[in-house]
Protein backbone atom coordinates (compact mmCIF):
# COMPACT_ATOMS: atom_id res chain seq x y z
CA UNK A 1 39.92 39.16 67.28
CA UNK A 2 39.58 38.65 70.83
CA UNK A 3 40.55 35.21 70.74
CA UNK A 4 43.68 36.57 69.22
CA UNK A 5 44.57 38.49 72.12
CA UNK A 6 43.62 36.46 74.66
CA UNK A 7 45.62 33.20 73.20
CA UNK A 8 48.59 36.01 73.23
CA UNK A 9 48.40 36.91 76.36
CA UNK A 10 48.15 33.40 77.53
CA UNK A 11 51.64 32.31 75.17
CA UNK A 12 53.27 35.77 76.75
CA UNK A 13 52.63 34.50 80.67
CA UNK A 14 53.55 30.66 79.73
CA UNK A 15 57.07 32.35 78.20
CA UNK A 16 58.10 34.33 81.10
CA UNK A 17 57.50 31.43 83.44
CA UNK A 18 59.45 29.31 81.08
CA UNK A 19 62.34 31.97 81.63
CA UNK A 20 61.56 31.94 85.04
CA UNK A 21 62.43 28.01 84.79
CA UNK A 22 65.39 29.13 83.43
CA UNK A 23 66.63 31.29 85.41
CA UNK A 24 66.31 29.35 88.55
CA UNK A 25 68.06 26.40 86.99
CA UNK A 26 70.78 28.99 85.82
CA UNK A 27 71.35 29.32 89.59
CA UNK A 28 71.51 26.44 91.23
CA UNK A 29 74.07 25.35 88.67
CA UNK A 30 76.64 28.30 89.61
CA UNK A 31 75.63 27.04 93.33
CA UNK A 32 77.84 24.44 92.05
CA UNK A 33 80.33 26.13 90.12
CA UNK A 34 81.29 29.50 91.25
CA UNK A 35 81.48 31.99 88.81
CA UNK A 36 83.96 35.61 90.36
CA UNK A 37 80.48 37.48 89.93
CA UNK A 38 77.77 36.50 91.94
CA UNK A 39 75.63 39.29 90.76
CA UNK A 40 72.72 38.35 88.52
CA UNK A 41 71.65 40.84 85.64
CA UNK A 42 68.15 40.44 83.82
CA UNK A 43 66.78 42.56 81.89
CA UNK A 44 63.18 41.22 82.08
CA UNK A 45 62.99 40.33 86.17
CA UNK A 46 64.46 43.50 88.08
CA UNK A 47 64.30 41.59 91.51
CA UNK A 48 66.00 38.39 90.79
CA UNK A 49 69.22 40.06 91.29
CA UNK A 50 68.17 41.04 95.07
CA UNK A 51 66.10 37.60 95.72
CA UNK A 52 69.26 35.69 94.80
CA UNK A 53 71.53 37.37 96.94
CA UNK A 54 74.16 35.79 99.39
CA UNK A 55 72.30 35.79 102.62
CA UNK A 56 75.57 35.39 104.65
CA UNK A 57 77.07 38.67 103.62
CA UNK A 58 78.27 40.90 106.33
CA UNK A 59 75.28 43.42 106.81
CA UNK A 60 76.48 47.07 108.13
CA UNK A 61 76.63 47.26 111.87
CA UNK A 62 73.66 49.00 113.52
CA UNK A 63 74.39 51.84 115.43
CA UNK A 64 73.16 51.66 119.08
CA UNK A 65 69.72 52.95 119.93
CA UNK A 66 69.34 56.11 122.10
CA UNK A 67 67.54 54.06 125.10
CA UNK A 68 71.53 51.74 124.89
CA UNK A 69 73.38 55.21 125.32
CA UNK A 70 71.04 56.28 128.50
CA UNK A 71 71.92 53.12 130.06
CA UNK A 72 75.57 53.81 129.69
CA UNK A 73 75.02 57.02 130.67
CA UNK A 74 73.25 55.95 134.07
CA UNK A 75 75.86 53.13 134.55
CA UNK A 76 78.45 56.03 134.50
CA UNK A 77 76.40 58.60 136.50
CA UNK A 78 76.16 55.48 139.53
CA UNK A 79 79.74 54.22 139.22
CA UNK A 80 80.59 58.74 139.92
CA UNK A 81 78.40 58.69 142.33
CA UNK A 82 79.62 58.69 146.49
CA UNK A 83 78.88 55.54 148.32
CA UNK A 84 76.37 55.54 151.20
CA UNK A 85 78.69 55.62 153.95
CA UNK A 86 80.49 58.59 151.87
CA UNK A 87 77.33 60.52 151.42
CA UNK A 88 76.85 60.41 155.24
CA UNK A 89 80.13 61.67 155.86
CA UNK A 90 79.98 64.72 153.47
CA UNK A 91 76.20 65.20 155.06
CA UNK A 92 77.98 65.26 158.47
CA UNK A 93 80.93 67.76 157.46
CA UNK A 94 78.47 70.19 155.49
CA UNK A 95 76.22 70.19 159.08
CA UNK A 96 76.99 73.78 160.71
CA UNK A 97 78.12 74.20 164.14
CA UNK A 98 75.87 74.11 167.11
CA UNK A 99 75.02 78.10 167.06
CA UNK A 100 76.83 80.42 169.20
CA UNK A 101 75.35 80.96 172.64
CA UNK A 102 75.99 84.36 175.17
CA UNK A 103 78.91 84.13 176.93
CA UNK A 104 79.39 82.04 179.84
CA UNK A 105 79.12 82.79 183.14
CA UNK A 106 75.80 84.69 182.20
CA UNK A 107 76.19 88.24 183.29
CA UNK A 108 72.94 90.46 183.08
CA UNK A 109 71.79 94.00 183.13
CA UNK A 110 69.15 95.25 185.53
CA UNK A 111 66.36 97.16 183.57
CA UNK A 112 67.66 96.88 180.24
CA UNK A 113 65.50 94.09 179.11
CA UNK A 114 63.76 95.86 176.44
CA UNK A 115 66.49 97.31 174.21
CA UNK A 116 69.82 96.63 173.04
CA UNK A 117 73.01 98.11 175.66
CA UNK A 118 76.12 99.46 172.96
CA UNK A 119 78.93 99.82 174.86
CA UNK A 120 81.56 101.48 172.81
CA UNK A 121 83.63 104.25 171.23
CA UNK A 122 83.69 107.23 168.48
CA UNK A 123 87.50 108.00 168.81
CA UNK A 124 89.74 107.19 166.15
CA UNK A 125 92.83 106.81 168.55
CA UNK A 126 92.95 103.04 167.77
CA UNK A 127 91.77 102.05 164.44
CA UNK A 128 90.81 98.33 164.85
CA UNK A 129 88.53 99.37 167.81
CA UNK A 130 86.62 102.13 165.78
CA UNK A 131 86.09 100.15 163.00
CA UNK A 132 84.93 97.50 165.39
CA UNK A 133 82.56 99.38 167.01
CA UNK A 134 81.01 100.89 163.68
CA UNK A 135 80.46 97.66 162.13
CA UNK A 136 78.87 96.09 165.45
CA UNK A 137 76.24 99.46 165.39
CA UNK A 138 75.69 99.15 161.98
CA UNK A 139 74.90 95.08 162.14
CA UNK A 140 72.30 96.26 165.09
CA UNK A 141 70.92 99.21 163.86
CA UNK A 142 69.74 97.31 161.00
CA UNK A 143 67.44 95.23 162.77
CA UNK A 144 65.69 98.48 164.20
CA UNK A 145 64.88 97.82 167.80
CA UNK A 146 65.50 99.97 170.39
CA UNK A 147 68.79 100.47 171.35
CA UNK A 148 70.88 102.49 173.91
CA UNK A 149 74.61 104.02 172.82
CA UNK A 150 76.92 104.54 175.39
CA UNK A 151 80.01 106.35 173.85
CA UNK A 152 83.11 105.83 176.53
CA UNK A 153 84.45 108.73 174.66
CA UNK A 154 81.62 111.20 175.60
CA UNK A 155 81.48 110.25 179.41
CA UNK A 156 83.86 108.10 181.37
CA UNK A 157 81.24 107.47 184.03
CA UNK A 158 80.45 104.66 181.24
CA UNK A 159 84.15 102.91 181.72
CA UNK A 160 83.08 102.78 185.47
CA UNK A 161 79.70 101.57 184.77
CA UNK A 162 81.14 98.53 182.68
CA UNK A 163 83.77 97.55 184.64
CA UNK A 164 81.08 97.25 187.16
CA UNK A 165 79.25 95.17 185.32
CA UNK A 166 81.79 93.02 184.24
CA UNK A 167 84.22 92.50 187.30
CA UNK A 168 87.10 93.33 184.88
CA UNK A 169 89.70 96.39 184.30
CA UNK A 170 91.13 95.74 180.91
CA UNK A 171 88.21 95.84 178.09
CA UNK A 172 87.87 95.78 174.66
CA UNK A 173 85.27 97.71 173.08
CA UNK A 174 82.99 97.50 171.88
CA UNK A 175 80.54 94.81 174.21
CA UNK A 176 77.04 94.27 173.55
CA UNK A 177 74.07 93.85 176.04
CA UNK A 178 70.67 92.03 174.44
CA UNK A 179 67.31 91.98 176.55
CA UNK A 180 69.59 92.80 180.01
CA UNK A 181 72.04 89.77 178.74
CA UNK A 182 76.09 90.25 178.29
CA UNK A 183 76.16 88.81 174.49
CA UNK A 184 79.76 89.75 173.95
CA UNK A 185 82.29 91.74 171.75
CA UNK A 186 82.54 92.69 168.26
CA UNK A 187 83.71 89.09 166.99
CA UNK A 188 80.90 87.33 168.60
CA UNK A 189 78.35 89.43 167.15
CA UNK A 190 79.73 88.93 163.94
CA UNK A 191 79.71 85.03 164.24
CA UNK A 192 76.07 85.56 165.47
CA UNK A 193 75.14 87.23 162.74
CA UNK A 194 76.41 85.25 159.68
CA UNK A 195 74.54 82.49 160.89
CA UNK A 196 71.31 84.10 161.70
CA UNK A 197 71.68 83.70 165.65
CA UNK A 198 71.39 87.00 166.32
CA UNK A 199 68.06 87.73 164.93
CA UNK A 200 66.66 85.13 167.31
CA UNK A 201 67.78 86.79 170.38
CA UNK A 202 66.81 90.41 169.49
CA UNK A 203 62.86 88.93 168.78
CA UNK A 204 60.55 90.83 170.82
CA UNK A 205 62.68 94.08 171.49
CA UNK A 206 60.18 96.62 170.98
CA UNK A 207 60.55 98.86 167.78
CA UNK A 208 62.74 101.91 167.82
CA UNK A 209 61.17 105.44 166.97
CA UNK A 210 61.53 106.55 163.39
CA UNK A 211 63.66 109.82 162.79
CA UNK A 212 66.33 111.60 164.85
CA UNK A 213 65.89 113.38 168.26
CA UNK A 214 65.28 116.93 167.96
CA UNK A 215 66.96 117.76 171.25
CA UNK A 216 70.60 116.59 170.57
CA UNK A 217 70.18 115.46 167.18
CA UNK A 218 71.08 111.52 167.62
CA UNK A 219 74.01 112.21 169.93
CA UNK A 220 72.53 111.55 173.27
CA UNK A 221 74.05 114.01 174.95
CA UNK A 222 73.19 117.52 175.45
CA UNK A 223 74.79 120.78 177.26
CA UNK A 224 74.68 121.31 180.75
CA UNK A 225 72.28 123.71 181.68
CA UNK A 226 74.07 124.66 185.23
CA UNK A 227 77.32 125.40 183.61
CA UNK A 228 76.48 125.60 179.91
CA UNK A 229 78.92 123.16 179.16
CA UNK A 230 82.06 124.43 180.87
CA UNK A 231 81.95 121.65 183.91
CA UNK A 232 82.40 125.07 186.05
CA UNK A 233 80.41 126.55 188.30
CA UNK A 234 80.68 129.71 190.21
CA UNK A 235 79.67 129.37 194.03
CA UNK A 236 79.40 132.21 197.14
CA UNK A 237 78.03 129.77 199.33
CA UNK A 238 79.72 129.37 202.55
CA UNK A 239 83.95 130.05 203.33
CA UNK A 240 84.47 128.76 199.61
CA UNK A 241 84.27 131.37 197.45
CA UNK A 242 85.23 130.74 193.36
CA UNK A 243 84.51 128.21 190.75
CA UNK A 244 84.27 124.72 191.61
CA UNK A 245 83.23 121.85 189.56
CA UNK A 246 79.85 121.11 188.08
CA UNK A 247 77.92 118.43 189.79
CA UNK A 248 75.33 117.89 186.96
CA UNK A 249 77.31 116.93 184.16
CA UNK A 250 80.44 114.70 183.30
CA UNK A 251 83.87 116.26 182.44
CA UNK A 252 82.81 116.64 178.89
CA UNK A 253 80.23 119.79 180.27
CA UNK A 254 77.28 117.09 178.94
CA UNK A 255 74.62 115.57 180.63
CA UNK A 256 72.40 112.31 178.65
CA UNK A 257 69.19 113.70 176.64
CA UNK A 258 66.47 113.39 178.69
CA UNK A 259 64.04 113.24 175.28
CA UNK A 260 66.27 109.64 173.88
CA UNK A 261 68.44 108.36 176.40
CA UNK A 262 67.76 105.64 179.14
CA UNK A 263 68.95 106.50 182.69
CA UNK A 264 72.52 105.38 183.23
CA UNK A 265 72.03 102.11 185.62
């Protein structure tokens, strides 16, 4: 019984090599004779079909790989990209202005080296000039140093005092003093500021006091004490007889707080 089996076994490889044979032969002959169909169909051998195949059929494009698209991508990037000569150009346009320096010819302040000199004024007659001078005392107060606020409007004997100072008649308020030096008006402080100048210069200005003064409440001013704030005085000394004009204070009746206020130079 074995025997059987194996001699069957044996007669059932010998046959499918013989169709093998066959089938090969079958193919090189329509080499020679092309049939409209090249596709082969066995039932027996599944993968003669795809052995047989026409190698020189078009085969499907491949798509590019992602490391192809980077390199486009980079070529693209680098052709966008400025030239060295253009990059040093933009660098050179994007470099800011040398910063702002005081005002030439240097003009200085005798014993105001530790604080910050305001000149300027609290009326509203001309608009442009208040709101110059509040924005210039709000830029300084913010650094908190000491700093001394002369209002024009409160005593005149500050109009004098600049002019002085400055050799000039016509001024614009308002006109800042830093460490004793003439820094300049409300536009230059501003231009000092936005580019972080101005923080430089007011470096080593000593702190200013926390709160308000109790004696005039921030003003800097207070009320004469001779005339209580009338700017008259009554006199019986001598031939004159009568009221006569207050010595001690400015035509406002005021005289500077002697608690927060520097002495007038």
């Amino acid at each position: 019984m074995m025997r059987r089996l194996g001699l069957t076994g044996s007669r059932r490889k010998i046959s499918a090599i013989r169709l093998m044979i066959s089938a090969v032969g079958k193919i090189n002959r329509s080499d020679s004779h092309p049939s409209p169909t090249t596709n082969f169909s066995c039932s027996s051998f599944k993968d003669i079909q795809h052995l047989c195949k026409d190698e020189t059929e078009t085969q499907t494009p491949k798509k590019s790989s992602i490391f192809h698209r980077v390199r486009v991508a980079t070529a693209v990037l680098r052709s966008w990209a400025p030239h060295p000569a253009q990059q040093v150009e933009t660098n050179a346009a994007s470099v800011p202005e040398e910063p702002l320096t005081p005002s030439e010819p240097l003009i200085s302040i005798p014993g105001a080296e530790s604080r910050i000199v305001v000149y300027f004024t609290s009326l509203r007659v001309v608009r442009s000039t208040f709101e110059d001078c509040r924005v210039v005392r709000s830029i300084l107060r913010g650094f908190r140093v000491s700093m001394d606020e002369r209002d024009l409007a409160m005593d005149s004997g500050f109009l004098e005092e600049l002019q002085g100072i400055l050799g000039q008649t016509k001024l614009t308020l308002p006109r800042v003093f830093i460490g004793g030096r003439y820094i300049g008006g409300a536009e230059e402080i501003r231009q000092l500021h936005e580019i972080g100048q101005l923080k430089k210069f007011v470096e080593g200005l000593p702190a200013a006091e926390s709160g308000v003064c109790e004696m005039c409440g921030g003003y800097g001013f207070i009320l004469c004490h001779e005339c209580n704030g009338s700017h008259k005085c009554y006199s019986e000394k001598g031939d004159t007889i009568g009221f006569r004009s207050c010595t001690d204070c400015n035509e406002n009746g005021l005289i500077r707080c002697p608690s927060c206020s520097a002495v007038a130079l």
